[in-house]
Each structure stands twice: as C-alpha cells, then as structure tokens.
Protein backbone atom coordinates (compact mmCIF):
# COMPACT_ATOMS: atom_id res chain seq x y z
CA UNK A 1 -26.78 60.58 -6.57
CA UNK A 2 -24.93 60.10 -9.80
CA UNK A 3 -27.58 57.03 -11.05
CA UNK A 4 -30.43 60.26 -10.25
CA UNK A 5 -29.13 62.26 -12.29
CA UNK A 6 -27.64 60.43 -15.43
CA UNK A 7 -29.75 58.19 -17.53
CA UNK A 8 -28.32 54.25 -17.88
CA UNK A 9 -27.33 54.09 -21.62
CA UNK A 10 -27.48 50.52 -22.72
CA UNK A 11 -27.61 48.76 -26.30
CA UNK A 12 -30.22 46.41 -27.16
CA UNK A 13 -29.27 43.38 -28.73
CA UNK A 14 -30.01 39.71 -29.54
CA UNK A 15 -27.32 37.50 -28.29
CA UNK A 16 -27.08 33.79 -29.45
CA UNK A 17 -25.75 31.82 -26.03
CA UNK A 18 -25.16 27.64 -26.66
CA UNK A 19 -28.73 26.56 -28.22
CA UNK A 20 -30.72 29.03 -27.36
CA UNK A 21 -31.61 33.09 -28.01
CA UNK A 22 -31.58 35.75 -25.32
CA UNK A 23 -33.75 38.63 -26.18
CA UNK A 24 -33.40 41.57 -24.08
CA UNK A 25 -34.79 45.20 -23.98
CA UNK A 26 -31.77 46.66 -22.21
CA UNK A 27 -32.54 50.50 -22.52
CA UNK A 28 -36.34 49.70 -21.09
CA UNK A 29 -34.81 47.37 -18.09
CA UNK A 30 -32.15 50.52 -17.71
CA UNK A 31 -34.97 52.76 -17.00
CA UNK A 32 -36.97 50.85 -14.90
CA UNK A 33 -33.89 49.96 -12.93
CA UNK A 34 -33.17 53.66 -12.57
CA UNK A 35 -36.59 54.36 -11.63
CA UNK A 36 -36.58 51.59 -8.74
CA UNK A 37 -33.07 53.35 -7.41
CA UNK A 38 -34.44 56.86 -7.50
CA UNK A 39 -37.64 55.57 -5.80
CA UNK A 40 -35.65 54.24 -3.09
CA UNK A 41 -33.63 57.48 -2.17
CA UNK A 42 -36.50 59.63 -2.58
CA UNK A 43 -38.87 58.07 -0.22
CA UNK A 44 -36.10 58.46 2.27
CA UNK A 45 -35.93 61.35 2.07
CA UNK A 46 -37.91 64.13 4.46
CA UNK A 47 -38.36 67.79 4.79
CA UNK A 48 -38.79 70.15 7.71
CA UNK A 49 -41.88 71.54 6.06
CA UNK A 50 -43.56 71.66 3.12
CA UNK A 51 -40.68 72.18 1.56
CA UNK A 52 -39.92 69.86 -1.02
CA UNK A 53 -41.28 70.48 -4.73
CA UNK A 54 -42.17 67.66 -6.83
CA UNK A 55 -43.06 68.68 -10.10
CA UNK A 56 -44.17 66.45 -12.64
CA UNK A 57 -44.68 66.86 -16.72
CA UNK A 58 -46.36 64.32 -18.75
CA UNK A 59 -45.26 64.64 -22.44
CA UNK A 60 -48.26 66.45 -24.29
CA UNK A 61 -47.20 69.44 -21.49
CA UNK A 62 -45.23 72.50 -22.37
CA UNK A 63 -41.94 73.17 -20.49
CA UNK A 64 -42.77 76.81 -20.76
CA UNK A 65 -46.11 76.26 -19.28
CA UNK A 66 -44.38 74.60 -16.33
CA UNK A 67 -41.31 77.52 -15.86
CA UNK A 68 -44.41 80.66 -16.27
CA UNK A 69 -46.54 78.22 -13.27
CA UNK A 70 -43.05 78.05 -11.22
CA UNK A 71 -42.00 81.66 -11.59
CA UNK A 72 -45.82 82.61 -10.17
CA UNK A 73 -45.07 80.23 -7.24
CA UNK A 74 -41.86 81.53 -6.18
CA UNK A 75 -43.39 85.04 -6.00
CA UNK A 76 -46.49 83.47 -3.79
CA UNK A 77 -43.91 82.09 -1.88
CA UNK A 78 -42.96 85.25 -0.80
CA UNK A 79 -45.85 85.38 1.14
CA UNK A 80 -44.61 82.44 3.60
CA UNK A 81 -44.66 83.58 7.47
CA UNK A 82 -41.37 81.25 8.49
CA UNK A 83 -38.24 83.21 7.45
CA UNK A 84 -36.62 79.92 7.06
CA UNK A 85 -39.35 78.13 5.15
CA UNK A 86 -39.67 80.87 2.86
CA UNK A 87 -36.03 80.82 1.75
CA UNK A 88 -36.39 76.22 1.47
CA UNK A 89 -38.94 76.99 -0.55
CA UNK A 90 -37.68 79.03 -3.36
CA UNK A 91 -34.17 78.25 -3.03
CA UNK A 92 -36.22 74.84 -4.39
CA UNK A 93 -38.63 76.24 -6.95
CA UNK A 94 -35.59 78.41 -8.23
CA UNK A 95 -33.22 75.44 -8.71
CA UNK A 96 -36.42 73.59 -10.27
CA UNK A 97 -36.53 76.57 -13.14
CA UNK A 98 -33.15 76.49 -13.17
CA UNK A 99 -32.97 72.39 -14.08
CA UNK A 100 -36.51 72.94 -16.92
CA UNK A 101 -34.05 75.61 -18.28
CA UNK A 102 -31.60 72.17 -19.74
CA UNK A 103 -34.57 70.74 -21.45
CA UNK A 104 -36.62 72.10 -24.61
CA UNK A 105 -39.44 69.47 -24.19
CA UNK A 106 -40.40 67.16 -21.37
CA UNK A 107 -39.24 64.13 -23.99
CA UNK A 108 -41.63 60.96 -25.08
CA UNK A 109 -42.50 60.21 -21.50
CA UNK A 110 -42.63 63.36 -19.52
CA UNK A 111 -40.30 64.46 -16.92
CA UNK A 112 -40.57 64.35 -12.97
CA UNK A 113 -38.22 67.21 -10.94
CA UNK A 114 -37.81 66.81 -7.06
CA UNK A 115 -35.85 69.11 -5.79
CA UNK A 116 -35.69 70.80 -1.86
CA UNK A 117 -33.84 71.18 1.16
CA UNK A 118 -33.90 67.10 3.37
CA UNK A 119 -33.49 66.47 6.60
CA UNK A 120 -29.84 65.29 7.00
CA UNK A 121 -30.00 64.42 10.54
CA UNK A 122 -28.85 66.84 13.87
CA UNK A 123 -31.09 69.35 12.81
CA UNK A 124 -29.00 70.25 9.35
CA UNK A 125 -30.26 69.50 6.47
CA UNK A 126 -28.78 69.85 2.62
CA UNK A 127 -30.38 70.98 -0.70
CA UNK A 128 -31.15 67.52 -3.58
CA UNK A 129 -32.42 68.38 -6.93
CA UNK A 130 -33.08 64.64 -8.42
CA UNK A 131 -34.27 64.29 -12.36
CA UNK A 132 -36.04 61.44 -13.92
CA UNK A 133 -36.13 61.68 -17.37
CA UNK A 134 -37.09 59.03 -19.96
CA UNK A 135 -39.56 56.99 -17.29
CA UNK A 136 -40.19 53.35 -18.32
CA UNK A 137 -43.95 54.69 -19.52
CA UNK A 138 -45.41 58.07 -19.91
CA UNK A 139 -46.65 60.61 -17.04
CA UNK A 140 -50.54 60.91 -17.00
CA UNK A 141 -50.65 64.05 -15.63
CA UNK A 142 -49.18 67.40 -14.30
CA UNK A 143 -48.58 67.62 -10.88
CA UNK A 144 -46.91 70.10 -8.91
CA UNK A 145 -46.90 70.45 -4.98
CA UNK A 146 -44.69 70.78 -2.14
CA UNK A 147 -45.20 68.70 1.07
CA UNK A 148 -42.75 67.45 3.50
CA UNK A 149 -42.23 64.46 1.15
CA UNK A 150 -42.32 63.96 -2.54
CA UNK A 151 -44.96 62.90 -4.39
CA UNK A 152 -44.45 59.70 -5.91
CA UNK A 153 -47.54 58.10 -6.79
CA UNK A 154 -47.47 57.98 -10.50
CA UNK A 155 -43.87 56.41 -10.47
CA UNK A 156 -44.65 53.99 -8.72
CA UNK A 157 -47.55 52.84 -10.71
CA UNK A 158 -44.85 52.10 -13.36
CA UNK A 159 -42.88 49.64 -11.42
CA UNK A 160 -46.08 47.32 -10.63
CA UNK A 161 -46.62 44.75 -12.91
CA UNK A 162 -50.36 44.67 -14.38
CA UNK A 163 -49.95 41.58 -16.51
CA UNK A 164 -50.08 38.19 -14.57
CA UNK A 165 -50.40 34.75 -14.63
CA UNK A 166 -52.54 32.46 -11.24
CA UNK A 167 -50.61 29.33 -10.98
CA UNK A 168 -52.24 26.53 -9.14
CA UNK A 169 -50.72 22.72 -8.55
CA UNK A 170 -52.76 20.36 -6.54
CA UNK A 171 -53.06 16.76 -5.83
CA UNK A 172 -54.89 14.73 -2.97
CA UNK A 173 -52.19 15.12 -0.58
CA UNK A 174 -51.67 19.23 -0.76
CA UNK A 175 -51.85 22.16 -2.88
CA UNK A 176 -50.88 25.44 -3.52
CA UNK A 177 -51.47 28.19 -5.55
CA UNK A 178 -49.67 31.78 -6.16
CA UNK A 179 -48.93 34.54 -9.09
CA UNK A 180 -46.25 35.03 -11.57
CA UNK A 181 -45.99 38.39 -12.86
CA UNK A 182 -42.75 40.26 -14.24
CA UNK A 183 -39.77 38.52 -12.48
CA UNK A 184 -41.54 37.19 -10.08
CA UNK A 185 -43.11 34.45 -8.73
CA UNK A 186 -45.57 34.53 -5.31
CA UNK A 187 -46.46 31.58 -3.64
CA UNK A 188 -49.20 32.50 -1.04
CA UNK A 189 -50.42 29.27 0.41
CA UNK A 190 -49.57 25.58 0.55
CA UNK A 191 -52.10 23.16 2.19
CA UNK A 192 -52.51 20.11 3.96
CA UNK A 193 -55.42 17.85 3.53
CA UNK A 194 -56.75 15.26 5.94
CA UNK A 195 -57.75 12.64 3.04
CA UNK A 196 -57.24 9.09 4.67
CA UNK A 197 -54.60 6.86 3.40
CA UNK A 198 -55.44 2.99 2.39
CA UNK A 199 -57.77 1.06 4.53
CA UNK A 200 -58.02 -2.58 4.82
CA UNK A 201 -62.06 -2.54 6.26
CA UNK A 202 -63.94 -4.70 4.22
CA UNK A 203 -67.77 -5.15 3.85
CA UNK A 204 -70.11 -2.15 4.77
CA UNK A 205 -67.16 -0.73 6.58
CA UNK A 206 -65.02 0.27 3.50
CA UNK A 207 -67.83 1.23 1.96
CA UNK A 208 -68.28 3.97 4.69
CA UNK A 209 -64.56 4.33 4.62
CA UNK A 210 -64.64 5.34 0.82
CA UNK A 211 -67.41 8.03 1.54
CA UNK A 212 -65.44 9.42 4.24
CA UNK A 213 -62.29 9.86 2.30
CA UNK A 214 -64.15 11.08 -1.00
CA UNK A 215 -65.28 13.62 1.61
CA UNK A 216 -62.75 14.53 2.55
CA UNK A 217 -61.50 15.33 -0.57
CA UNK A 218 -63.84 16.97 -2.08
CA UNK A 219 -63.62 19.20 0.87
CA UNK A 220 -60.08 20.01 0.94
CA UNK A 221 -60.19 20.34 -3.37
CA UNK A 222 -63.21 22.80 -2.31
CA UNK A 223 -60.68 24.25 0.58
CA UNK A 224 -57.88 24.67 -1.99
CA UNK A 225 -59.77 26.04 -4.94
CA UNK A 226 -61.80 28.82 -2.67
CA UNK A 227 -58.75 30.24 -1.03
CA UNK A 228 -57.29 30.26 -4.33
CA UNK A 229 -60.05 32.03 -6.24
CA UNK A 230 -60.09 34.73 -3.00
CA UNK A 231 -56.34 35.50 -3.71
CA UNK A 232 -56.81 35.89 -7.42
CA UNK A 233 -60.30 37.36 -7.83
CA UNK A 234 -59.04 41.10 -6.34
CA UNK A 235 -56.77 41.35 -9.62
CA UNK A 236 -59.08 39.25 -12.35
CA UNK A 237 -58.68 42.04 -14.79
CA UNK A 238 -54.98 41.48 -14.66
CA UNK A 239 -54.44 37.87 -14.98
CA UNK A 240 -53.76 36.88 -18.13
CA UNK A 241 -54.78 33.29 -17.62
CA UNK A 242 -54.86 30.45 -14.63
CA UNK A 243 -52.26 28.05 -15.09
CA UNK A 244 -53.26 24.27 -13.41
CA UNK A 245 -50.52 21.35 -12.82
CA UNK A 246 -50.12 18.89 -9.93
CA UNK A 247 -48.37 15.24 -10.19
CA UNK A 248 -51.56 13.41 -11.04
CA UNK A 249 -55.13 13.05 -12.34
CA UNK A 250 -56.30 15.16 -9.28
CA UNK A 251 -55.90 18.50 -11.64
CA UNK A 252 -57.58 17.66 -14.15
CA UNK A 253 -60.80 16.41 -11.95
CA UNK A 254 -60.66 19.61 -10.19
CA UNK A 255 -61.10 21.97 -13.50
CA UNK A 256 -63.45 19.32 -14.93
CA UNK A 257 -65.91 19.62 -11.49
CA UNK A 258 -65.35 23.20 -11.86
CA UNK A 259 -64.42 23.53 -8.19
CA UNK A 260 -63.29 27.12 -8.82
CA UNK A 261 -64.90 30.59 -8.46
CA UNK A 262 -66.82 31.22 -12.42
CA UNK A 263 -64.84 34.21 -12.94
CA UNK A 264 -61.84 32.39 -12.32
CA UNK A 265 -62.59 29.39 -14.09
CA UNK A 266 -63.17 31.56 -17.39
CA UNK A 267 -59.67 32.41 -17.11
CA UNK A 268 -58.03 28.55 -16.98
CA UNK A 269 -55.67 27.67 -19.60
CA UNK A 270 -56.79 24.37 -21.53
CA UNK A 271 -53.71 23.04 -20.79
CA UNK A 272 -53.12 21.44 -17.68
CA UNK A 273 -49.41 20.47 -16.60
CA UNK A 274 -47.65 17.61 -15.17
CA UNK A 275 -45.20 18.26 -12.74
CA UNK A 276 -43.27 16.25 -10.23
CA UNK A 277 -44.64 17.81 -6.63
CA UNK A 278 -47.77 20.04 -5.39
CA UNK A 279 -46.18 22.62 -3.11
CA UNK A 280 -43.88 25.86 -3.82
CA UNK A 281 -41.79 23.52 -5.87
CA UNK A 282 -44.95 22.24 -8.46
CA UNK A 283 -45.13 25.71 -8.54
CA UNK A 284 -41.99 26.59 -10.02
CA UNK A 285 -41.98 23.69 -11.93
CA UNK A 286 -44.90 24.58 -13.38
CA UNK A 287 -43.64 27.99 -14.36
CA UNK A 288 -40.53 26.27 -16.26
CA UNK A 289 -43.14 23.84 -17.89
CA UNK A 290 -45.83 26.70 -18.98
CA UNK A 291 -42.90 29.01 -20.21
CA UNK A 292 -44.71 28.68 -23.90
CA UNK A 293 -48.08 30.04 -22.12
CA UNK A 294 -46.55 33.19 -20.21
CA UNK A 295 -45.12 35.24 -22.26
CA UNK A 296 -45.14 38.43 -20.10
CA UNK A 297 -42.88 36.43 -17.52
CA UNK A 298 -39.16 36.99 -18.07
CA UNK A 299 -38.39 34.09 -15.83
CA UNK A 300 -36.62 31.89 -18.46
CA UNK A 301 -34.43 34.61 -20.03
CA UNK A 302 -32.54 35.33 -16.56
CA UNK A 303 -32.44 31.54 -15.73
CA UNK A 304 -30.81 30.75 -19.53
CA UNK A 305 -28.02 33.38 -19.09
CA UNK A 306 -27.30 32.47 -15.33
CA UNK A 307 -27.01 28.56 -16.66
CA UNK A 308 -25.18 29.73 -19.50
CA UNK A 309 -22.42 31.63 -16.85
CA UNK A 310 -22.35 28.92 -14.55
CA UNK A 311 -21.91 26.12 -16.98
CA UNK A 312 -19.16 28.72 -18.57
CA UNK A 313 -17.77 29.09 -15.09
CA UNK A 314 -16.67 25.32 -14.62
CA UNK A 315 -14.87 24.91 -17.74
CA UNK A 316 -10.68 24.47 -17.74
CA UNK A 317 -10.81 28.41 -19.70
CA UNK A 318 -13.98 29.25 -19.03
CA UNK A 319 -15.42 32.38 -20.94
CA UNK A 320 -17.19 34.22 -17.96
CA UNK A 321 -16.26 35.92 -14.81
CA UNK A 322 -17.44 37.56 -11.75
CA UNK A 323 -16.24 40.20 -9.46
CA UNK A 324 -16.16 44.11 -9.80
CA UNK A 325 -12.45 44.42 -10.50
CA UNK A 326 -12.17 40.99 -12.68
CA UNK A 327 -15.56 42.67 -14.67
CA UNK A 328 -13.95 45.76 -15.00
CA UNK A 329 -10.96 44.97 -16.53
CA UNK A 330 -12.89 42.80 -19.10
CA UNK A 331 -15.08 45.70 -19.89
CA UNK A 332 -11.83 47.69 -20.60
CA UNK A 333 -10.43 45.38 -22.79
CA UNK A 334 -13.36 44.76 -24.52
CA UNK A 335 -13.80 40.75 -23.74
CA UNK A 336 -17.18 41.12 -22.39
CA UNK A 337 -20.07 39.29 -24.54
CA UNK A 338 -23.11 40.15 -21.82
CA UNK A 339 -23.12 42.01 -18.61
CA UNK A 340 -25.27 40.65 -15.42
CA UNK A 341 -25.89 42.83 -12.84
CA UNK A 342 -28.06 42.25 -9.82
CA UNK A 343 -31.22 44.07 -9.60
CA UNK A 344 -30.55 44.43 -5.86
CA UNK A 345 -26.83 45.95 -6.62
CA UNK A 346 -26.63 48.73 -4.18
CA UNK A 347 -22.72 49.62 -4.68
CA UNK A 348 -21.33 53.41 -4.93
CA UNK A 349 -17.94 54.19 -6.92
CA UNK A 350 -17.10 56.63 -3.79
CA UNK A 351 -14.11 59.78 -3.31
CA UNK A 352 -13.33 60.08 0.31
CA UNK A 353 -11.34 62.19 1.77
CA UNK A 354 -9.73 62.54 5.42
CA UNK A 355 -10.64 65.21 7.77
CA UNK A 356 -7.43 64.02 9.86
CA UNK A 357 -4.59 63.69 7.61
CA UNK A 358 -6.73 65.12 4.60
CA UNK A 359 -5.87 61.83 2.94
CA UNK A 360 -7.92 61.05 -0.58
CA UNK A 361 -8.59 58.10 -2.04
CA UNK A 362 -11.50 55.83 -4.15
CA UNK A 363 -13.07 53.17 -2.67
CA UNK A 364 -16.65 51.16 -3.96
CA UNK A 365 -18.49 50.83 -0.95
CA UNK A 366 -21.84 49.59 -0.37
CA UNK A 367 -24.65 52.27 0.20
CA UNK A 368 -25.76 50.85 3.47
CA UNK A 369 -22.50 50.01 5.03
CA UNK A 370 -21.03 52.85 6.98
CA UNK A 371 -18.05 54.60 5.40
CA UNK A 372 -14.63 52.87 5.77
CA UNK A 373 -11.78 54.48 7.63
CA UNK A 374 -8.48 56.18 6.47
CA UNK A 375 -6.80 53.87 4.46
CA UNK A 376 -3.41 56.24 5.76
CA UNK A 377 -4.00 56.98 9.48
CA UNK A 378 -7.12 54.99 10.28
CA UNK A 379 -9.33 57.66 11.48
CA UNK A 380 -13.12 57.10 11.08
CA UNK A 381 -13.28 60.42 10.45
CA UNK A 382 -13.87 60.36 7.00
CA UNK A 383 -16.20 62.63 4.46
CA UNK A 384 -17.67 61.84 1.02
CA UNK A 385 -16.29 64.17 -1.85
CA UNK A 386 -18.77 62.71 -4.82
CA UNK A 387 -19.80 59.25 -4.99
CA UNK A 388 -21.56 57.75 -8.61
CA UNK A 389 -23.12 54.55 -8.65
CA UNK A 390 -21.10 51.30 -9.59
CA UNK A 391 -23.88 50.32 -12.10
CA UNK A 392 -23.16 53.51 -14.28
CA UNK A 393 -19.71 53.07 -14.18
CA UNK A 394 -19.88 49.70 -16.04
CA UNK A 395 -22.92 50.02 -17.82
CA UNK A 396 -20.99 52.70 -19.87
CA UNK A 397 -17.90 50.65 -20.06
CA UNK A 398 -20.26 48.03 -21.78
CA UNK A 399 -21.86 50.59 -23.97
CA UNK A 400 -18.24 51.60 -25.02
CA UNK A 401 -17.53 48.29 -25.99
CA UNK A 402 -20.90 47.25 -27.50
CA UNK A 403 -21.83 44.80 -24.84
CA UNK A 404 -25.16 43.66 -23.97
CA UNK A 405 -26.20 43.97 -20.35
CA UNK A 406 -29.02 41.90 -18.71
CA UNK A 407 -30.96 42.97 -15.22
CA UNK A 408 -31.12 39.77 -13.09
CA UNK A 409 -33.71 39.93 -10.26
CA UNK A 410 -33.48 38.37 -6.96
CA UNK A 411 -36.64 36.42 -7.52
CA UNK A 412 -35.10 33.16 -9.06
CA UNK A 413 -32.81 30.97 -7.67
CA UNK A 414 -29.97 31.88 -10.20
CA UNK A 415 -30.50 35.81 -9.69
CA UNK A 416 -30.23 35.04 -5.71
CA UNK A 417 -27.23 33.26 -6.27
CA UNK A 418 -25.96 35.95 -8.52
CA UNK A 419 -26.69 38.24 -5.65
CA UNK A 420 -25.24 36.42 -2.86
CA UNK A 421 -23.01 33.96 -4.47
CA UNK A 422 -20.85 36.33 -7.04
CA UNK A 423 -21.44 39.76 -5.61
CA UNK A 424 -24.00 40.96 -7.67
CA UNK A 425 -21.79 40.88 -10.88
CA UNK A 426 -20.91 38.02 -13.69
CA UNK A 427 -19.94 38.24 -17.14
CA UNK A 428 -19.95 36.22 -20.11
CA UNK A 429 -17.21 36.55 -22.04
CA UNK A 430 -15.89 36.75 -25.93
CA UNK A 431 -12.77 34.80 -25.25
CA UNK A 432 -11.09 33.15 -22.14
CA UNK A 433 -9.02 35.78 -20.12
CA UNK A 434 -7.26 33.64 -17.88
C-alpha cells in the first residue's frame, strides 16, 4: 500500500543519450503511473455493504466544506439498522476526517479519499484508507458516496488517452489499419484480398481478365477502407489525423479515389508513407516513419533509450545495467544517468515474519506470487509485517542522486523486452561499474 499512500517524487530533466535528446516529464509519468497502481488495488477491492466511502475534491472545493459534509454523515449514519454496518461505516467516514485533517487545500488537482472496511476473504475483512493526491489532471467534480465498491469513474477518465492518430497501410495484396494513441499502438484488422495474380489470356479473354481483377480490387480497397472508417469514425473528434502508407502506388490511388468515409477523409495527412510491408508490421513501420507527424505518441522516446541500453549493454565496459540488486547499488553510489522501469512492474519491497519460529526477514516479492516460505525453518506459514512498493524504493534513490527516470510501457517491442527480458529494470549509467 506504500505506492497509495506516498506520491512518486521524480526530477524532470533533458538528458543528451549518443545523437539524440530524450525529453521526459518524469513527475507527470510518476503520477499517472501511481494512478494506474492505485486503480488496480482499488477495483479489487469489495465491501460487505455499502460500506466503503469514496470521497472526491476537485480543486476550486473547500476542505472544510468537505470535513462539515462528513461530520453530518457520520451522525446520519447513526441511523443505520445493521449494528455492524453502522460501526464500517463511520469507523470509515471518521478515518476519512481524520486523513482531510493532513491537508489545508485539496492541492492544484483535487484530492480523491477511499477509505472502508474490504472483504479480506473467510468472512474477515480489514480497514484501507488509500489517498491520491496530485492526479495527472484535475477532478471535475465533488463526489461523495458509499457503495460496496469505490467510485472510480473520474480516475479513470484520466488514464484514457483522448489524442490519437488512425494509421492505415494498404497495397493490392492486404491491408490493415489500427490507432496509435499514448504508448500505444492497436492494430485491429489485417486483410486478405482475392485480386488475381498475372494471366497469360490473350485477346478478348484478358481483356475480361483485367475487368475482373480491377474488380476485384476496387472491391477489396472499398472492403479495406469501410472497415477502416467504421473503427475510426466512433472516436473522429479524437483523432488527430489519418496517417496512410503501404509499399506501393496502391496508397496513394486509394486517398486520391477517396475510397474512405468524408469525415474520415477530412482528417488524412497529405503525406503518404512508404514502407516496406502492409500488415501489423507497415503498421509499425509507419509509426517509426510518421514520428515527425505524431507528436502526442511517445513511441520514439522509449524505443531511443531502450536502443541506447542495449547498444550500452554489449560493449567490453558497458555503461548500463539491469537487475534490482545490480540497479540498486548503482543508485547508491550515485552511477546512475537514467532509470527504466517497466510500466507493468508489479514488485513489493516486503517484511515477513514467521508465525513458526517468529523468524524476520526482507524479501522483494512479486504482488501476485504467493508469499515465500521461512527462509529459517521452511514453514509456509508466513505473515506480512509492511510491504512498500519496489518502484518507490528506487525512484527515491534516483531522486537522491539526481537521476532521471523514464516509464517504459509494454506496448513496444523494447518495453516488452524490458519487461520480460531484464526484469522490469535497466539503467544507463554515468561510468562503467564493472
């Protein structure tokens, strides 16, 4: 619960890595990585009743306001039949005045409180109070209710990305067509077409022949372009632009015949692109070739630094590493240039203790592997005394040292290779420690 509870601190910097720049808004990628954690836990989580309290603040909202509303609830509450629901229920709006009592104002961009008593399993449950303070954008509105789950809505908002770009790559053979938004890219279709190879009829017979395959293609370019337009039209108001390529002249006859849906083909970029295939690989290629074009897309920035570790990584003293202890002592000694951490990181810096030998030790453990037995006597009976997330842990080792720290999704190649490959963790370093 530690991430909950404690905002990520990170520096933002500009980092100069081999030939190219690196920009990165670490403290706004901090927050929406701590948002996407606390989502995660708190749709988990479940109450008897209508116990749990969300409470939301937006920022032009009065934390006084929001204690007077809570101390009139917790006397209504009073009123509740179930013995045992009426205790949940303040115990939670009394620990919810108690947390607004930390804060003078609900900051730049509000504050959201959840806080009640979750079902832990075996009929018990236990007591959360989970703070999110500094959201990636500002609260609309006040909200306060209590339901058997937390409200959520408004979060969640903040993690979709609006801005997007339709990418499309087609040539007589197949297409395909998808999104790019954020730091990721969507392919939803490839197709087939049925267009006839060479012939060798001569006379009235090719003749035929060459209607029947212009047919065909215009059907399947018809095909392609209306499934296409279908996907996109939904979110029109969010696509930035359309984005054409394919390996030939194909693209460039299909925008021409305006083949796609009007609203759609307001939206094309003038600039088709040439790239080597027409299936989820066009598509990616054409992302790398329209970088210039997208600049919501932060794509190119996580691909740069993961080419810049790897490169790094095969050199005789190479100035990266990976691993959590390798990172760690880095961070301590203050060799690290730029932190990457996996989006998908999922790790817990975690004190366990023994209930058979009473046996205490630290151990990072992953939070959806079951706990590890005694490291003394073996027994799986073992219980968590406090357990804080491995990201805090090193992003404030990298704040200590004044390192920059980049959030690599899964959504690339690199970040999935980050992910799977190194554990989740890499580092680029100031100076070879091996």
């Amino acid at each position: 619960m530690g991430l909950l509870k404690r905002g990520l601190k990170c520096r933002t910097k500009n980092h100069q890595l081999g030939a190219y720049q690196v920009t990165d808004d670490a403290k706004q990628s901090a927050r929406r990585l701590r948002l996407k954690l606390a989502l995660e836990e708190l749709r988990e989580m479940k109450g008897f009743g209508t116990e749990l309290v969300t409470l939301i603040i937006p920022p032009d909202r009065q934390i006084s306001d929001a204690r007077s509303m809570l101390q009139v609830e917790h006397g209504q509450a009073a009123n509740i039949k179930s013995k045992g629901t009426k205790k949940n229920v303040q115990g939670a709006i009394e620990s919810a005045i108690s947390t607004l009592n930390r804060f003078k104002t609900p900051g730049d961009h509000g504050l959201a409180i959840f806080v009640g008593s979750i079902v832990i399993g075996n009929n018990k449950s236990r007591m959360v109070n989970v703070v999110v303070e500094e959201p990636p954008q500002p609260l609309l509105s006040f909200r306060y209710r209590c339901d058997s789950t937390f409200e959520l809505s408004q979060l969640e908002d903040m993690l979709v990305d609006k801005k997007s770009y339709g990418l499309f790559v087609i040539d007589r053979a197949e297409a395909a067509y998808g999104i790019a938004s954020g730091k990721r890219i969507h392919v939803q279709e490839q197709l087939v077409s049925n267009i006839m190879g060479k012939h060798r009829q001569g006379g009235q017979s090719a003749q035929r022949f060459e209607r029947l395959i212009e047919e065909a293609a215009h059907n399947f370019f018809k095909r392609a372009t209306e499934h296409a337009s279908d996907y996109w039209l939904p979110e029109i108001e969010n696509i930035q632009a359309i984005i054409i390529g394919g390996p030939g002249a194909t693209k460039d006859y299909v925008v021409k015949q305006e083949y796609f849906h009007h609203e759609i083909t307001k939206k094309i970029a003038a600039t088709t692109f040439d790239v080597g295939y027409s299936n989820e690989s066009g598509i990616r290629e054409l992302v790398d070739n329209a970088g210039n074009l997208m600049q919501e897309i932060e794509l190119d920035a996580e691909r740069e630094v993961m080419t810049a570790f790897l490169s790094e990584l095969i050199k005789p003293s190479p100035k990266a590493t990976y691993g959590e202890r390798m990172i760690q002592e880095a961070l301590a000694a203050g060799a690290v240039d730029r932190l990457l951490i996996s989006e998908s990181l999922r790790k817990n810096i975690t004190d366990l203790s023994c209930d058979t030998c009473k046996h205490t030790w630290t151990e990072t453990v992953d939070r959806h592997e079951s706990l590890p037995s005694c490291t003394s006597c073996d027994s799986h009976k073992v219980s968590v005394v406090d357990e804080r997330p491995l990201i805090d842990e090193l992003v404030g080792l990298a704040t200590k040292s004044n390192t920059g720290v980049v959030y690599v999704s899964v959504d690339t190649e690199e970040g999935a290779q980050l992910y799977e490959g190194f554990g989740g963790l890499a580092a680029l370093l100031r100076y070879p420690i091996m």
